[in-house]
C-alpha atoms as a PDB file:
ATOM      1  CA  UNK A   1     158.225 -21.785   7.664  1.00  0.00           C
ATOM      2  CA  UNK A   2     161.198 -19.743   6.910  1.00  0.00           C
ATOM      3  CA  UNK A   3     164.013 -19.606   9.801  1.00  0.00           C
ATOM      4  CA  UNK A   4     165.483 -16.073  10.207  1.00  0.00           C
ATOM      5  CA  UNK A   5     169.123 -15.377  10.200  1.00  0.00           C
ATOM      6  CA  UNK A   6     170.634 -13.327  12.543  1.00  0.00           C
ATOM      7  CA  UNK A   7     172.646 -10.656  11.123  1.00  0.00           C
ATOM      8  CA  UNK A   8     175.338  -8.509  12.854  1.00  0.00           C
ATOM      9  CA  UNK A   9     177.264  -5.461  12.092  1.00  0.00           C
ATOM     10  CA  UNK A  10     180.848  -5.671  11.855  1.00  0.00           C
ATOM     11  CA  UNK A  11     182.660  -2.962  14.368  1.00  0.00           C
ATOM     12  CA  UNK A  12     185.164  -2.374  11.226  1.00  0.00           C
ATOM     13  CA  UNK A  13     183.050  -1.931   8.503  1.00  0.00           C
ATOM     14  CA  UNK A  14     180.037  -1.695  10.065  1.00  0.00           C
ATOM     15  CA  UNK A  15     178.282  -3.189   7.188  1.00  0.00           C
ATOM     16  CA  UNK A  16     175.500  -5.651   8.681  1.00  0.00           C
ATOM     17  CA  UNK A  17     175.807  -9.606   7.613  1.00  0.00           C
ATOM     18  CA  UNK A  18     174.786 -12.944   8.211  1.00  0.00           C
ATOM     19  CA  UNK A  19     175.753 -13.851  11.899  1.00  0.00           C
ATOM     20  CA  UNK A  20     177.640 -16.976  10.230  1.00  0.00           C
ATOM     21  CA  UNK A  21     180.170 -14.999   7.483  1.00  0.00           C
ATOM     22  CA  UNK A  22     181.552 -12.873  11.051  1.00  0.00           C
ATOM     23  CA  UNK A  23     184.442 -13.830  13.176  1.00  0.00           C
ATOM     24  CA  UNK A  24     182.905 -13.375  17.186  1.00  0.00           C
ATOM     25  CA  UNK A  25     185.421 -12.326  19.473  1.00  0.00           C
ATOM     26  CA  UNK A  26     184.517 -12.752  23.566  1.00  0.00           C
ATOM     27  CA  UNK A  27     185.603 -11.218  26.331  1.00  0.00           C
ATOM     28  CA  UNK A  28     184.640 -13.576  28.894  1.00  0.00           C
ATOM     29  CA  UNK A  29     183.528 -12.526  32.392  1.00  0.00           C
ATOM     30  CA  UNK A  30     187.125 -12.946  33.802  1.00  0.00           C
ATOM     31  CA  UNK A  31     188.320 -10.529  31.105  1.00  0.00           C
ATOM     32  CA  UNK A  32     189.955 -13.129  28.756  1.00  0.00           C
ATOM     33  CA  UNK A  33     189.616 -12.643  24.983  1.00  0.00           C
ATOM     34  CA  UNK A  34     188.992 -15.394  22.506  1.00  0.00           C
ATOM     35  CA  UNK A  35     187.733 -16.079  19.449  1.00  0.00           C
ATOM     36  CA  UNK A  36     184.679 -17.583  19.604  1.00  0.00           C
ATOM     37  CA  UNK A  37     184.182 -20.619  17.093  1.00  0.00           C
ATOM     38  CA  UNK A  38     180.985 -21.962  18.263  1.00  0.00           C
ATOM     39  CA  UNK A  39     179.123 -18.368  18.584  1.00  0.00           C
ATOM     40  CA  UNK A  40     177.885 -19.578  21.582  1.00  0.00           C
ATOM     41  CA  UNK A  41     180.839 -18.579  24.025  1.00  0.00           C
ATOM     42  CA  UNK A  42     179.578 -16.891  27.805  1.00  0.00           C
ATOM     43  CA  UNK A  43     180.694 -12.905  27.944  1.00  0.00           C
ATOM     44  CA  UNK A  44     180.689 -10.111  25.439  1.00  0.00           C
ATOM     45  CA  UNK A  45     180.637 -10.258  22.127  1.00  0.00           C
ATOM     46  CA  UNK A  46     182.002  -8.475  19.254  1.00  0.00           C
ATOM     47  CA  UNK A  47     181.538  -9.326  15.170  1.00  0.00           C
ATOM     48  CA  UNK A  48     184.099  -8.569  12.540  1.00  0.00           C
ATOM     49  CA  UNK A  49     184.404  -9.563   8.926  1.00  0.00           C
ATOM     50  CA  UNK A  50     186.787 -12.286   8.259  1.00  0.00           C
ATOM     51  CA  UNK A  51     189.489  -9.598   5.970  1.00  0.00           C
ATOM     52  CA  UNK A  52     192.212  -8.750   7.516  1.00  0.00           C
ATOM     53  CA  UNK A  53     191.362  -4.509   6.597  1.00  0.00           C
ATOM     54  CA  UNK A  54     188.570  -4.912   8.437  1.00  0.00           C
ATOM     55  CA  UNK A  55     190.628  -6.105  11.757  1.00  0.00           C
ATOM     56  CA  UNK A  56     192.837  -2.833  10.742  1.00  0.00           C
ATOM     57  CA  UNK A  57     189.608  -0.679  10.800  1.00  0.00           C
ATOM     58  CA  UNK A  58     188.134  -1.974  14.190  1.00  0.00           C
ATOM     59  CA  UNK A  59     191.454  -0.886  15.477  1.00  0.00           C
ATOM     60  CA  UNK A  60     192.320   2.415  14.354  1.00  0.00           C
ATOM     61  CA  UNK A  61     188.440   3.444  15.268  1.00  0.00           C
ATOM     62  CA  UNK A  62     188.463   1.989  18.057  1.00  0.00           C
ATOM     63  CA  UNK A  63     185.706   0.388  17.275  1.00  0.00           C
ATOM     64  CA  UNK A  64     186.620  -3.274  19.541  1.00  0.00           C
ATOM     65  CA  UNK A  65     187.376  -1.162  22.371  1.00  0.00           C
ATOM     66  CA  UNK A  66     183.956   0.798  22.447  1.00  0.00           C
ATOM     67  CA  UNK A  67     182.445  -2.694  22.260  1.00  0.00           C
ATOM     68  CA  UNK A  68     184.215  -4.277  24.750  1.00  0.00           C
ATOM     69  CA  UNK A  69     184.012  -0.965  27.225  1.00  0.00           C
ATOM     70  CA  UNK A  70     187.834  -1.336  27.417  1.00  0.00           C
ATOM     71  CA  UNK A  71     190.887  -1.081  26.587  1.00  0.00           C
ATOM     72  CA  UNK A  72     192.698  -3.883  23.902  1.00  0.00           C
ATOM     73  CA  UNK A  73     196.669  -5.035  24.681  1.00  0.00           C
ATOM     74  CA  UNK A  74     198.528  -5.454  21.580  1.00  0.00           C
ATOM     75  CA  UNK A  75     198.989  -8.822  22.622  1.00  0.00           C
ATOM     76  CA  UNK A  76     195.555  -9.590  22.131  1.00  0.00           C
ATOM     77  CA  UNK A  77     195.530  -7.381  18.495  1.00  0.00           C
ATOM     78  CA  UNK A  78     198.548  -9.677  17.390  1.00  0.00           C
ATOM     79  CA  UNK A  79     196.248 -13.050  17.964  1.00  0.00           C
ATOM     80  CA  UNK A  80     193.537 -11.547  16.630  1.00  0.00           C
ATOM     81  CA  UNK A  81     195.327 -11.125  13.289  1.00  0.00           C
ATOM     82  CA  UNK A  82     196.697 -14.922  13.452  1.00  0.00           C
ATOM     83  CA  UNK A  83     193.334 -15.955  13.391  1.00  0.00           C
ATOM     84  CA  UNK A  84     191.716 -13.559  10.710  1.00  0.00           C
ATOM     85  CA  UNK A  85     194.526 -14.439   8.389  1.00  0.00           C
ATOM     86  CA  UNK A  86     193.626 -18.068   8.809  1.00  0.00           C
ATOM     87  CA  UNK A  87     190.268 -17.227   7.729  1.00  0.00           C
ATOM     88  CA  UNK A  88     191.200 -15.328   4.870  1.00  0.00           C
ATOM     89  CA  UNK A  89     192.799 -18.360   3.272  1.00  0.00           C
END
């Protein structure tokens, strides 16, 4: 029996791909964001692409902010490109 893979759409892009090849970003309950490295992380969940454009893309459409239902502190942005740069490599 084949297992099925869960595929996601990236809020950049919005291509859909394997659940694995995404970066998941969480906003937990108490409205901290993370990245999520297990994909198993309690609160809501956004996927992107692991590029760096795509990160750019989510932004300027807004597309983390509709996911998340709020608002995104450039704080937050700046750690979110540390860690999709240290994916690219």
């Amino acid at each position: 029996m084949v297992k099925k893979v869960p595929i996601r759409k990236c809020v950049g892009c919005q291509e859909r791909l394997e659940k694995r090849n995404l970066i998941r970003i969480v906003r937990s309950p108490e409205g901290e964001y993370s990245v999520d490295e297990t994909g198993k992380k309690p609160g809501r969940g956004a996927y992107l692409c692991r590029k760096t454009e795509c990160l750019d893309k989510a932004i300027k459409n807004k597309g983390l902010e509709r996911s998340f239902k709020t608002s995104i502190d450039e704080d937050i942005v700046n750690i979110l490109r540390g860690k999709v740069a240290e994916y690219e490599r």
